[in-house]
Every structure is written in C-alpha cells, then in structure tokens.
Protein backbone atom coordinates (compact mmCIF):
# COMPACT_ATOMS: atom_id res chain seq x y z
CA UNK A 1 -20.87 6.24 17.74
CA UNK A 2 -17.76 4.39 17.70
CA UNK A 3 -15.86 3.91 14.45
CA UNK A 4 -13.86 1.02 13.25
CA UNK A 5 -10.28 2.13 13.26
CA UNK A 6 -11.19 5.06 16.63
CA UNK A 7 -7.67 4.95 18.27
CA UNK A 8 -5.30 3.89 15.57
CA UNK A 9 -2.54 5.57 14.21
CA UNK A 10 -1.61 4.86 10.68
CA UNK A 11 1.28 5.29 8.28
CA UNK A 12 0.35 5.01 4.40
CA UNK A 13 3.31 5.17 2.30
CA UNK A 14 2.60 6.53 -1.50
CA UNK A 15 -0.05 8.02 -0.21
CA UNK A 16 -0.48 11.29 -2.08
CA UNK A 17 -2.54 9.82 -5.17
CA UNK A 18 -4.10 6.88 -5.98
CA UNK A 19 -5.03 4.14 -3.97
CA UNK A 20 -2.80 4.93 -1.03
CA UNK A 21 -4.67 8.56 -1.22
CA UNK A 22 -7.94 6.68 -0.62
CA UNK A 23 -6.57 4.36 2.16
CA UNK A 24 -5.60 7.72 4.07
CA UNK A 25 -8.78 9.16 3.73
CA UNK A 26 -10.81 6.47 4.60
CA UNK A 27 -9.07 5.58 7.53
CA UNK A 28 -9.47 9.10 8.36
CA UNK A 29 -13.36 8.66 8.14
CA UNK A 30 -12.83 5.76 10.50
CA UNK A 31 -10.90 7.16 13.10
CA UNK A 32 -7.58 6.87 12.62
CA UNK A 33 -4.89 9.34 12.77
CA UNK A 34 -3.01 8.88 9.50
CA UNK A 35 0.50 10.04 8.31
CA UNK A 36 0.50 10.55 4.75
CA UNK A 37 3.61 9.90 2.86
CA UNK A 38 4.69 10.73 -0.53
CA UNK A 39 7.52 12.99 -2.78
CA UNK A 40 5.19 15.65 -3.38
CA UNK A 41 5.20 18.26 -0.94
CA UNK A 42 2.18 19.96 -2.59
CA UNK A 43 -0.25 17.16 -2.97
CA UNK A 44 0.73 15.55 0.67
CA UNK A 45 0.23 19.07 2.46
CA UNK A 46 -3.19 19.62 0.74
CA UNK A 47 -4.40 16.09 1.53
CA UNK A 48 -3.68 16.52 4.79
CA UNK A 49 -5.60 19.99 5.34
CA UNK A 50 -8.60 18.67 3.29
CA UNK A 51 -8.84 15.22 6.49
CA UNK A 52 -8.35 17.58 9.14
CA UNK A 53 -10.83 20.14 7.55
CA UNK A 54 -13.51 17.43 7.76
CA UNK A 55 -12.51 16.54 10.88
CA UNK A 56 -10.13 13.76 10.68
CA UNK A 57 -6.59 13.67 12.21
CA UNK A 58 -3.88 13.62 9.53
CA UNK A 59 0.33 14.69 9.01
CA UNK A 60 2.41 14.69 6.27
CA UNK A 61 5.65 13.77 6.03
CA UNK A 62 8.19 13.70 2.76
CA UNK A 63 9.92 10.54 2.72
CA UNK A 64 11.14 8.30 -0.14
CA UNK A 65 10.27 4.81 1.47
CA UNK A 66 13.65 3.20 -1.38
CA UNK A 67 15.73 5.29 1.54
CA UNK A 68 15.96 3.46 4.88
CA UNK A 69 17.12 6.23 6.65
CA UNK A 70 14.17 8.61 5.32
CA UNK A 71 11.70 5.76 6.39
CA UNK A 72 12.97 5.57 9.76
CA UNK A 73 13.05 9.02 10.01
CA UNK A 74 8.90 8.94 9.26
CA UNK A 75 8.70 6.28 11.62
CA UNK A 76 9.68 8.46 14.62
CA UNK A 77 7.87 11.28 13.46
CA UNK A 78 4.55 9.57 13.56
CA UNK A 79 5.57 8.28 17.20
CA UNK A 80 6.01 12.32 17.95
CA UNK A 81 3.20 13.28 16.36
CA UNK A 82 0.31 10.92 17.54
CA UNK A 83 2.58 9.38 20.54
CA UNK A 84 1.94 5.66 19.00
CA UNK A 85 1.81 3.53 16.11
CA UNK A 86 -0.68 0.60 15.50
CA UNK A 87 -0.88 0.52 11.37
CA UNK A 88 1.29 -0.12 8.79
CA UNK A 89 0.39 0.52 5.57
CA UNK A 90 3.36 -0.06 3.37
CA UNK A 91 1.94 0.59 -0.09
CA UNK A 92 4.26 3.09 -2.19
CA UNK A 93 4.64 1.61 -5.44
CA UNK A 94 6.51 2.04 -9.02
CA UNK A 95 6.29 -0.03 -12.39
CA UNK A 96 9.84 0.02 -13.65
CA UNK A 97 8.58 -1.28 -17.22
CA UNK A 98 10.80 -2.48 -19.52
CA UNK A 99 11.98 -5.90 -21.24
CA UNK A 100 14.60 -7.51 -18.58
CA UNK A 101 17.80 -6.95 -20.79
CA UNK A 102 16.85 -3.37 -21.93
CA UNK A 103 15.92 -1.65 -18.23
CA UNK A 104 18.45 0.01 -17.07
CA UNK A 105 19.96 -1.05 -13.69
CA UNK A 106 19.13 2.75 -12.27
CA UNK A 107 15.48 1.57 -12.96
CA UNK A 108 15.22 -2.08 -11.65
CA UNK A 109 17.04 -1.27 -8.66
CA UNK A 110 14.74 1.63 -7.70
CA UNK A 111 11.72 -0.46 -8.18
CA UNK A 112 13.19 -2.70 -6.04
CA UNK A 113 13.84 -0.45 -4.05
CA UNK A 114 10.65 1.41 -3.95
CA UNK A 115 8.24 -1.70 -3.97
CA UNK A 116 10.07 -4.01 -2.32
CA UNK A 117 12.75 -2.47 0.08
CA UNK A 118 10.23 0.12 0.85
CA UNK A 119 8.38 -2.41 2.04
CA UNK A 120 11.02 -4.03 4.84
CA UNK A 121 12.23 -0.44 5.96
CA UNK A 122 8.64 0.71 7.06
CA UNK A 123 8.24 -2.81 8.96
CA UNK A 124 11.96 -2.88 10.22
CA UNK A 125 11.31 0.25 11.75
CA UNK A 126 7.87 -0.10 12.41
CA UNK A 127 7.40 -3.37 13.91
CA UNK A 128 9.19 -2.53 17.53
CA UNK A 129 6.25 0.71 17.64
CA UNK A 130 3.76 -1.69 17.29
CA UNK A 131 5.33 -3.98 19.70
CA UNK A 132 5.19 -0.92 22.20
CA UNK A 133 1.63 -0.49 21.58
CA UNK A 134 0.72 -3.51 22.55
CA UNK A 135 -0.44 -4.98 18.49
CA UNK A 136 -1.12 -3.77 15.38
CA UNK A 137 -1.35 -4.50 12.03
CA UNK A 138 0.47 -4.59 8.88
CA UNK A 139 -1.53 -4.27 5.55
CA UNK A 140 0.48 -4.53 2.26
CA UNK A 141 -0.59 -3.26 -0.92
CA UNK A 142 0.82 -6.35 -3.33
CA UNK A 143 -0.75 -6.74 -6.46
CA UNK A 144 -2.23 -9.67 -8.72
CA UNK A 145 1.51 -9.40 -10.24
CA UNK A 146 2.33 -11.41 -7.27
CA UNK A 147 0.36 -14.44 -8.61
CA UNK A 148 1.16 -13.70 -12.51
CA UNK A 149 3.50 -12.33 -14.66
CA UNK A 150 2.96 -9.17 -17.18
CA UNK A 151 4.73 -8.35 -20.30
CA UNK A 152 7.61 -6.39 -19.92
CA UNK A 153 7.19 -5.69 -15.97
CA UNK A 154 9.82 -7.84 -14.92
CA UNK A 155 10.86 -5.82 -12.27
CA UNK A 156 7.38 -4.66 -10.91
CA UNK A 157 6.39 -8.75 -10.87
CA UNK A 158 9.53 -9.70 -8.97
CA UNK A 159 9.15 -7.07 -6.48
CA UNK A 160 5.58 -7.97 -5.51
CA UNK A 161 6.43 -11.66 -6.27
CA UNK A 162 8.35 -11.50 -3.17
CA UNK A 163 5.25 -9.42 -0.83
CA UNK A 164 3.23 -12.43 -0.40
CA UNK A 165 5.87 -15.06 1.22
CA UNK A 166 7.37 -12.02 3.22
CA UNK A 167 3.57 -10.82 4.67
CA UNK A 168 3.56 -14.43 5.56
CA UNK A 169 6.64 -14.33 7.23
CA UNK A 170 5.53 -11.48 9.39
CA UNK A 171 2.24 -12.78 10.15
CA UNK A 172 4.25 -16.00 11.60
CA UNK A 173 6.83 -14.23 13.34
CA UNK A 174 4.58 -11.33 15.26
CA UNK A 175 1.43 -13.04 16.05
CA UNK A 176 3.36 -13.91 19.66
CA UNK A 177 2.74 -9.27 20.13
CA UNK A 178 -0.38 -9.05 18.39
CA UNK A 179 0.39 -8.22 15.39
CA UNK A 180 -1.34 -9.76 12.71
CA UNK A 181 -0.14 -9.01 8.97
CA UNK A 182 -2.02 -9.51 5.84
CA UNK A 183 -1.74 -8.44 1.66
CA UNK A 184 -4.06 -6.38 -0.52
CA UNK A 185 -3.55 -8.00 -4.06
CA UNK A 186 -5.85 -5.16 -6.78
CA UNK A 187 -5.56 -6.08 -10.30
CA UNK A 188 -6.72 -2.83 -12.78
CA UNK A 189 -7.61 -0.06 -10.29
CA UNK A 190 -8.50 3.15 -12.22
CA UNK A 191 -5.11 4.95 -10.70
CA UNK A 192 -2.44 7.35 -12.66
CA UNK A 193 -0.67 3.83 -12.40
CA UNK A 194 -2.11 1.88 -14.81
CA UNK A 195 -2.49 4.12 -17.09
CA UNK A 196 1.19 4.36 -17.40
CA UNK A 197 1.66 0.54 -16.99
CA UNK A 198 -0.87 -0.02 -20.64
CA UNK A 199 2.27 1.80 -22.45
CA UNK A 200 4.41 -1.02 -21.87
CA UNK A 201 2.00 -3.44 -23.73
CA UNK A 202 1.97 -3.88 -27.50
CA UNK A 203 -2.32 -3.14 -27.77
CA UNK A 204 -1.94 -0.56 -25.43
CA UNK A 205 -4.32 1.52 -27.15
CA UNK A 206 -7.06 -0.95 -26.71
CA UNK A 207 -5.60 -2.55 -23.36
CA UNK A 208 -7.94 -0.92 -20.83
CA UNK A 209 -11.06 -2.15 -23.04
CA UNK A 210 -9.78 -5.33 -22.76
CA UNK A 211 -8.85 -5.47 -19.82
CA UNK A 212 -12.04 -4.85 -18.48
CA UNK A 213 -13.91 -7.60 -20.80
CA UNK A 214 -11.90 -9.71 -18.77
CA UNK A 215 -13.10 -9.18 -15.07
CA UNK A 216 -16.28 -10.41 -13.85
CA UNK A 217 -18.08 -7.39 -12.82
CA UNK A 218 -17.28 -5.30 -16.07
CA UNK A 219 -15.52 -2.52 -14.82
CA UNK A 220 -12.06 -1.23 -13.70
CA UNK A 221 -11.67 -1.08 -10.17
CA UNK A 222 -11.59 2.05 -8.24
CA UNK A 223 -9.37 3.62 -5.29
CA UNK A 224 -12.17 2.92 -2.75
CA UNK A 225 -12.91 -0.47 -3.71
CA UNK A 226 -9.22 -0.88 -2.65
CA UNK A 227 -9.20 1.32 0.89
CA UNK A 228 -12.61 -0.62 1.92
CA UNK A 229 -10.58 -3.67 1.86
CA UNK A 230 -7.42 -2.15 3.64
CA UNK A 231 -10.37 -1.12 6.31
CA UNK A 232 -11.37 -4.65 7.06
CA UNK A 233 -7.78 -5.72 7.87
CA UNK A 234 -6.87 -2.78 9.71
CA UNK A 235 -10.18 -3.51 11.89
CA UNK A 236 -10.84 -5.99 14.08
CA UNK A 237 -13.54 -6.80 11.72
CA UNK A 238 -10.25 -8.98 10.65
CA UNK A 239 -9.00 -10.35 13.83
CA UNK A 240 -9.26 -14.20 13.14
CA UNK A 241 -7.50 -13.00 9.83
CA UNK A 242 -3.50 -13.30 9.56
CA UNK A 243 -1.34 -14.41 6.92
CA UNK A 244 -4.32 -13.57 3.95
CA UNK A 245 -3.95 -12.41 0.48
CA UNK A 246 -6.95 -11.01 -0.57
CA UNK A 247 -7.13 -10.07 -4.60
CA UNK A 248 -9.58 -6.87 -5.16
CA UNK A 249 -9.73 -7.39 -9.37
CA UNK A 250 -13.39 -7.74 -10.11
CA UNK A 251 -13.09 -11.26 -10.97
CA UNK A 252 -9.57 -10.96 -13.05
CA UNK A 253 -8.19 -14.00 -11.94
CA UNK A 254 -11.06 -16.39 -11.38
C-alpha cells in the first residue's frame, strides 16, 4: 500500500524536539526519508535510530541553520545520503524574549538569525536540489506571531512577521519547476517552547490556563496536530495548494 510522502526526501530543521520532532517522524510513517537537524548530538542520533528501528529511513546531521555555511553543508549531505531532495522543512525556531530596548543585540540577532535567516539559507541552498528533482515543496513552520504581536517577543514576531510575504514570494517565483511553497502558522502547541515563552508574560503563572479558555476546542495543541498538517502540504493531497497560510491554534484567532 502506497503511502503519501513514498519517495520523498525531507530536511526538518529543529527537528530534535518538539514539533519539528513530530514532523520527522511522521513523515517517516509516510514514506519519506528524513534528515533530522538539530544542536543536540544526543537527541538527533537517538531519533534517528528509533525511525529506522520501525522501519523508516532517517539521518542526522548537526547543523545550526543561523550559519549559512553549516546549512549548506546539510544540504549536500542529504543529496549524498538519499541522492535527492524534494522537501523542505525549514522550521528551527527560538523566542528571543525580551522588551525591544532591554534584549541584547547577541539575542535579537540570533533569533533573527535562527528563525528568519535560517529560513533563506535552507531554501537558498535547497531550492536548486529541488529544481534537479524535478519539484518539491517547501513547508514553513511560521507561527500565529506572524498575524499578531505578543508582549515582549519583539524579536520572535518580527522574524515570523517576515515568513508569510517571503513563503509567498517563493510560491510565485518556483511554481515555473514545480515547486509549490506554503506556511504552517500553530498558535499554543504543548512544546518545551511555550513553556519558556509564558515567562516573558506578566500572568505567566496562570497564562497556559488562559490561554487555553481562549481557543475554540479547549485544549493546547499538540506536536501531531502540527506534523498532520505539514503532511498535507508535503503531499499531493496539497497540489492545487501554493502560496497558503494555514493557522493550526484550535480556534485562537477566530
């Protein structure tokens, strides 16, 4: 029985935890060879032996996605390793919190650097693979910050501000290979990440409770709920589908 990403080759960046975690192992269900990307040797290696142990095609490679060198560097690895590339998952994220005259510059540039940057070095580099292949798809992880602002994330909001226009940009620019290019947007997912992103707000003891009274469903989102999506526009369950931003926030910003 066929599966819905059978022949792909992936790379998901900040993928040793989290929601990028879940991407790579779902796409691992569906087929796809994945590269898994992260800082942490440890967790990265052991991800990768618990896909292939149930049978799914997986590498790790240590790369911080702020360096372009280091990104390009994964790039050609994945082309050795699994002789192609078709997916681009570019979704290696940090929060940076802090009021906008009190972060240091060490800290807004590596957000930038991190959530933005990372961003154009794994499609800079990228891209001309998928080109080669003949297609493929790019599938950023943005974030509901890119539609709203959040107190004292200045430099997490700009950096995923700028996702949505860029995604576009690609979407126009590479439909003429077949390469179609399209943004996750998750408000609260249940990650490491947003635990540490409640600190920077003044309730943050009371934050998550809140947070959840205001989505629809009544619950935080999970790391799944987020990889299902990244599924659909890695598929060609998606293929009439370019140039979409699709929020995944229970309701959040209805």
């Amino acid at each position: 029985m066929s599966k819905l990403l059978d022949g792909e080759v992936a790379i998901i960046t900040g993928s040793t935890s989290g929601m990028g975690e879940a991407i790579a192992r779902r796409f691992a269900k569906e087929g796809a060879a994945v590269v898994i990307n992260g800082t942490n040797e440890e967790r990265g290696s052991r991800i990768e032996y618990e896909i292939v142990k149930e049978g799914g095609n997986a590498a790790f490679f240590k790369a911080d996605v702020s360096s372009a060198s280091e990104v390009e560097a994964m790039v050609e690895f994945a082309l050795g390793k699994f002789s192609k590339l078709s997916v681009l998952v570019p979704n290696a994220g940090i929060l940076g919190n802090g009021l906008a005259t009190e972060i240091t510059l060490e800290t807004w540039d590596k957000t930038i650097g991190v959530n933005l940057n990372g961003v154009y070095y794994l499609c800079r580099y990228g891209l001309p693979k998928l080109i080669e292949a003949g297609g493929g798809k790019v599938v950023v992880n943005a974030s509901i910050a890119s539609f709203k602002s959040f107190p004292q994330h200045p430099a997490y909001c700009a950096s995923k501000g700028a996702l949505i226009p860029f995604m576009k940009n690609i979407a126009q620019d590479y439909a003429v290979h077949n390469i179609r290019a399209n943004a996750l947007c998750p408000g609260p997912v249940d990650t490491p990440l947003i635990w540490d992103s409640v600190k920077a707000f003044p309730n943050a003891d009371s934050i998550i409770e809140e947070t959840i009274g205001m989505t629809c469903v009544g619950r935080l989102g999970t790391p799944e709920d987020v990889a299902e999506a990244a599924v659909f526009f890695a598929s060609d369950q998606s293929s009439f589908i370019t140039g979409a931003s699709l929020t995944i926030d229970g309701g959040i910003m209805t």
